[in-house]
Protein backbone atom coordinates (compact mmCIF):
# COMPACT_ATOMS: atom_id res chain seq x y z
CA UNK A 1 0.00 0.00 0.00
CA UNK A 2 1.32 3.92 -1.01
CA UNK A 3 0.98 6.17 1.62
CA UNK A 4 -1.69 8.68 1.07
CA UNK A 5 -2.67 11.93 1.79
CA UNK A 6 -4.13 12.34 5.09
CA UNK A 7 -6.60 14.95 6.03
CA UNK A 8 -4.65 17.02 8.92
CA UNK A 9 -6.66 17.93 11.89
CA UNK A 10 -7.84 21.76 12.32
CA UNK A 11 -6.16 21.78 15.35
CA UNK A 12 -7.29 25.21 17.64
CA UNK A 13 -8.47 27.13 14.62
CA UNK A 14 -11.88 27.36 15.71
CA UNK A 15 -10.79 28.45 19.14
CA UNK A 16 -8.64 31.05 17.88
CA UNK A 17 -11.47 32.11 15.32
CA UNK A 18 -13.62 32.21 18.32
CA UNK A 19 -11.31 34.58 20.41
CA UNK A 20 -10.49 37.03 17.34
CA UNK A 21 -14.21 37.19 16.78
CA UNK A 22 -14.58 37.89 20.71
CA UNK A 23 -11.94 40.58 20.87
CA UNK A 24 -12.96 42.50 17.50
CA UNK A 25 -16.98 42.44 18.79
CA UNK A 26 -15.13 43.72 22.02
CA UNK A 27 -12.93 46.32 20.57
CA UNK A 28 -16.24 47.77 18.37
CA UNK A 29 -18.48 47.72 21.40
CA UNK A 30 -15.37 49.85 23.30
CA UNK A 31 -15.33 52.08 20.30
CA UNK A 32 -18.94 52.92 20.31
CA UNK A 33 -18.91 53.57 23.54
CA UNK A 34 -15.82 56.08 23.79
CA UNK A 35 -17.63 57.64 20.57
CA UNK A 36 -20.98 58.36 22.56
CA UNK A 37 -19.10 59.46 25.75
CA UNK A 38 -16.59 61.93 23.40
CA UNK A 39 -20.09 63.27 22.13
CA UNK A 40 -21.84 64.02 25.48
CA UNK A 41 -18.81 65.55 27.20
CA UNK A 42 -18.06 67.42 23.93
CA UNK A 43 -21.32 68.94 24.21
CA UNK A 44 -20.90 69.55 27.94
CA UNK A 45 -18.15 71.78 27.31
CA UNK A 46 -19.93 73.65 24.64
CA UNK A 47 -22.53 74.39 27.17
CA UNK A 48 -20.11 75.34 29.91
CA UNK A 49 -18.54 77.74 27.90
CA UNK A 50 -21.28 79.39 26.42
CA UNK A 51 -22.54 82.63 28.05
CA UNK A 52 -24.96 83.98 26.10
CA UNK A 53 -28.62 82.42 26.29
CA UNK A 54 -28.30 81.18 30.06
CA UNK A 55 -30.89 82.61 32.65
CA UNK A 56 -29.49 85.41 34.74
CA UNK A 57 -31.79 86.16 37.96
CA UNK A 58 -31.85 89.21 39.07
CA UNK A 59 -30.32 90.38 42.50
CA UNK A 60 -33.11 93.05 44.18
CA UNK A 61 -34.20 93.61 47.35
CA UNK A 62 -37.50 93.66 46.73
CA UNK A 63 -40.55 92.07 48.46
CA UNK A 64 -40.76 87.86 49.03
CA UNK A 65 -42.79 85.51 47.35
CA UNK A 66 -44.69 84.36 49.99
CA UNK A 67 -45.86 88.30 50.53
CA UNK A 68 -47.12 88.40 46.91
CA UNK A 69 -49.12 85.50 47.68
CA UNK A 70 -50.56 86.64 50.93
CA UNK A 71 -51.54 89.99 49.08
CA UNK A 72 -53.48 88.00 46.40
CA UNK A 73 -55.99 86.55 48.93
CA UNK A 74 -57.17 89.19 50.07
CA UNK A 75 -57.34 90.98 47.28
CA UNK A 76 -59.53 87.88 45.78
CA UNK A 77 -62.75 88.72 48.39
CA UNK A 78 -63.39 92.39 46.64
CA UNK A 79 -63.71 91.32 43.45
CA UNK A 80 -67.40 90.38 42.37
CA UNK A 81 -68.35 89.05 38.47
């Protein structure tokens, strides 16, 4: 008998298809992530440094809230439809 070809065994390929696949899907997923995260904090910092359109309260020494809302009761028992 002549010594044929024998089919050679895969050996770890399909673990080491397995990991590859494992660490790309893990690399994209870390991408993605550091993308969204770069977006959000990018935006933060436009907001931070942005003056104009923020609310600026005014610092008066007028009367308190709770006297404006005092006031309206009894000016409620006057008034007739």
């Amino acid at each position: 008998p002549r010594e044929g070809n024998k089919p050679q065994p895969l050996g770890n390929f399909g673990l080491i298809s397995m990991f590859t696949t494992f660490t790309l899907c893990l690399l994209y997923l870390l991408w993605r992530r550091a993308s969204a995260l770069r977006a959000v904090v990018s935006h933060q910092l436009q907001t931070w440094s942005r003056t104009e359109g923020q609310i600026r309260l005014s610092e008066d020494d007028g009367p308190s809230a709770t006297e404006f809302l005092t006031e309206a009761d009894d000016e409620d028992v006057g008034i007739v439809d």
